[in-house]
Protein backbone atom coordinates (compact mmCIF):
# COMPACT_ATOMS: atom_id res chain seq x y z
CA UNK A 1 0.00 0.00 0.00
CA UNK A 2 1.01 3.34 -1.04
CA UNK A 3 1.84 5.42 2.45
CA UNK A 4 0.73 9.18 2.49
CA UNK A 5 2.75 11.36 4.51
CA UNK A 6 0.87 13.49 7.37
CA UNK A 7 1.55 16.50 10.10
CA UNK A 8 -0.81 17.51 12.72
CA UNK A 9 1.08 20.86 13.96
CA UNK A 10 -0.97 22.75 16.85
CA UNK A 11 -0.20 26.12 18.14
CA UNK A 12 2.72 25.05 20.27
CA UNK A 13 4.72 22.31 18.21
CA UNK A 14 4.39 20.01 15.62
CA UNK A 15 2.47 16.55 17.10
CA UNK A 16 3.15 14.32 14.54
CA UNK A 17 4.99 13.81 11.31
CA UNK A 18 5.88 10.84 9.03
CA UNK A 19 4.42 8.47 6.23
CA UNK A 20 0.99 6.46 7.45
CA UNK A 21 -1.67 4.57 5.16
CA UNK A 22 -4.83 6.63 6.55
CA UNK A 23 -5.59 9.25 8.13
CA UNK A 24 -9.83 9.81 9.60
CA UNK A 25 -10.44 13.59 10.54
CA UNK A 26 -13.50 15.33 12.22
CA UNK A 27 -14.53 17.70 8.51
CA UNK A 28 -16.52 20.43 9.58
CA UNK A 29 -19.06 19.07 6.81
CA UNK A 30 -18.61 15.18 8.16
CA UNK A 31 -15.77 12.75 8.87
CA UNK A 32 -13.33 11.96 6.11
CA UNK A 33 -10.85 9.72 5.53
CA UNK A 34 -7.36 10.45 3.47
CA UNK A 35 -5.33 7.56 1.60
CA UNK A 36 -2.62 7.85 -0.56
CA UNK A 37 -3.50 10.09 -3.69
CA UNK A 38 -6.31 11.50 -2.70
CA UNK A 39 -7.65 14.39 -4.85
CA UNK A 40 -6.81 18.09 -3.30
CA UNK A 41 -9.03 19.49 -1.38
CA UNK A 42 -8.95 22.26 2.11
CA UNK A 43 -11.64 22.10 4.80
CA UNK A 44 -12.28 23.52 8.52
CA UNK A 45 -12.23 20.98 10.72
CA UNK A 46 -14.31 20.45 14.11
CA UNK A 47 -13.81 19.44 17.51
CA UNK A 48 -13.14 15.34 17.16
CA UNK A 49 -10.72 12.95 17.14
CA UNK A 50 -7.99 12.75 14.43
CA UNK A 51 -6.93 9.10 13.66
CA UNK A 52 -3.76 7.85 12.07
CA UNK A 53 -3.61 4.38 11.06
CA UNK A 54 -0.34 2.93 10.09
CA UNK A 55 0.02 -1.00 9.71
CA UNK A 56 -1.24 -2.43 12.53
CA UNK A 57 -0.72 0.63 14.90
CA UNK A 58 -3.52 3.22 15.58
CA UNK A 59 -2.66 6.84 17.52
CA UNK A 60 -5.23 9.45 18.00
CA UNK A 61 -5.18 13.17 19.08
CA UNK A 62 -8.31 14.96 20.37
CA UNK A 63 -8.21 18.15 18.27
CA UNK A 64 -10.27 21.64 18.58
CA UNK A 65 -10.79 22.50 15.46
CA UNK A 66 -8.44 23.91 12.91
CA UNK A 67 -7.73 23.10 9.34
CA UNK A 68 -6.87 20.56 6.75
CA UNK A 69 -5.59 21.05 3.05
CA UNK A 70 -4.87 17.69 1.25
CA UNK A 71 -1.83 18.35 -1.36
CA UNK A 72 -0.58 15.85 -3.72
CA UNK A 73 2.29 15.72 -0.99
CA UNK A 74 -0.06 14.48 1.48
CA UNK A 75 -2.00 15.65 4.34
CA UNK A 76 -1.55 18.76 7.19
CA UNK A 77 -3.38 19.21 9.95
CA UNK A 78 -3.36 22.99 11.39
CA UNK A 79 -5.28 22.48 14.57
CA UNK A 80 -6.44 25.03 17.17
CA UNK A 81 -5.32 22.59 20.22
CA UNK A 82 -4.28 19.63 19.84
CA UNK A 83 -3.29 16.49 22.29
CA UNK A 84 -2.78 12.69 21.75
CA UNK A 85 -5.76 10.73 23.36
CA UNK A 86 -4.94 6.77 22.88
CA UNK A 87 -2.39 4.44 21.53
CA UNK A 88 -3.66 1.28 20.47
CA UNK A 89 -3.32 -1.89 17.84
CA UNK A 90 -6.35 -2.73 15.38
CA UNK A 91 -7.63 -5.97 16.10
């Protein structure tokens, strides 16, 4: 599987950075999921939880609000506050 890089920077440092298979954010419109090539796109983003799946590993970060613009570099997160919430393996 192609891997799509991702950053999830808050206010006070950057949280996370690196190459994942998925991503599932909290889209002001609805929840959305971001693979590998997915088609551009920018969107506010709502109070939720941010997901990163990456093989068998899952991490999450409870974010309040912020942004997210989908490049055909991969994925940024610009979140009001953000802080990790779990760290867990799919089953």
């Amino acid at each position: 599987m192609a891997k799509l890089h991702f950053s999830l920077v808050a206010p006070e440092r950057q949280l996370f950075s690196g190459e994942v298979d998925q991503v599932d954010a909290p889209g002001a419109e609805g929840d959305f999921g971001v693979l590998a090539g997915h088609a551009p796109f920018m969107t506010t983003l709502r109070e939720g939880i941010v997901t990163i799946t990456d093989g068998t590993t899952r991490r999450a970060f409870s974010i309040q609000g912020g942004f997210a613009d989908v490049t055909g570099e991969g994925l940024t997160i610009l979140a009001e506050q953000a802080v990790e919430a779990e760290v867990s393996a799919v089953h």
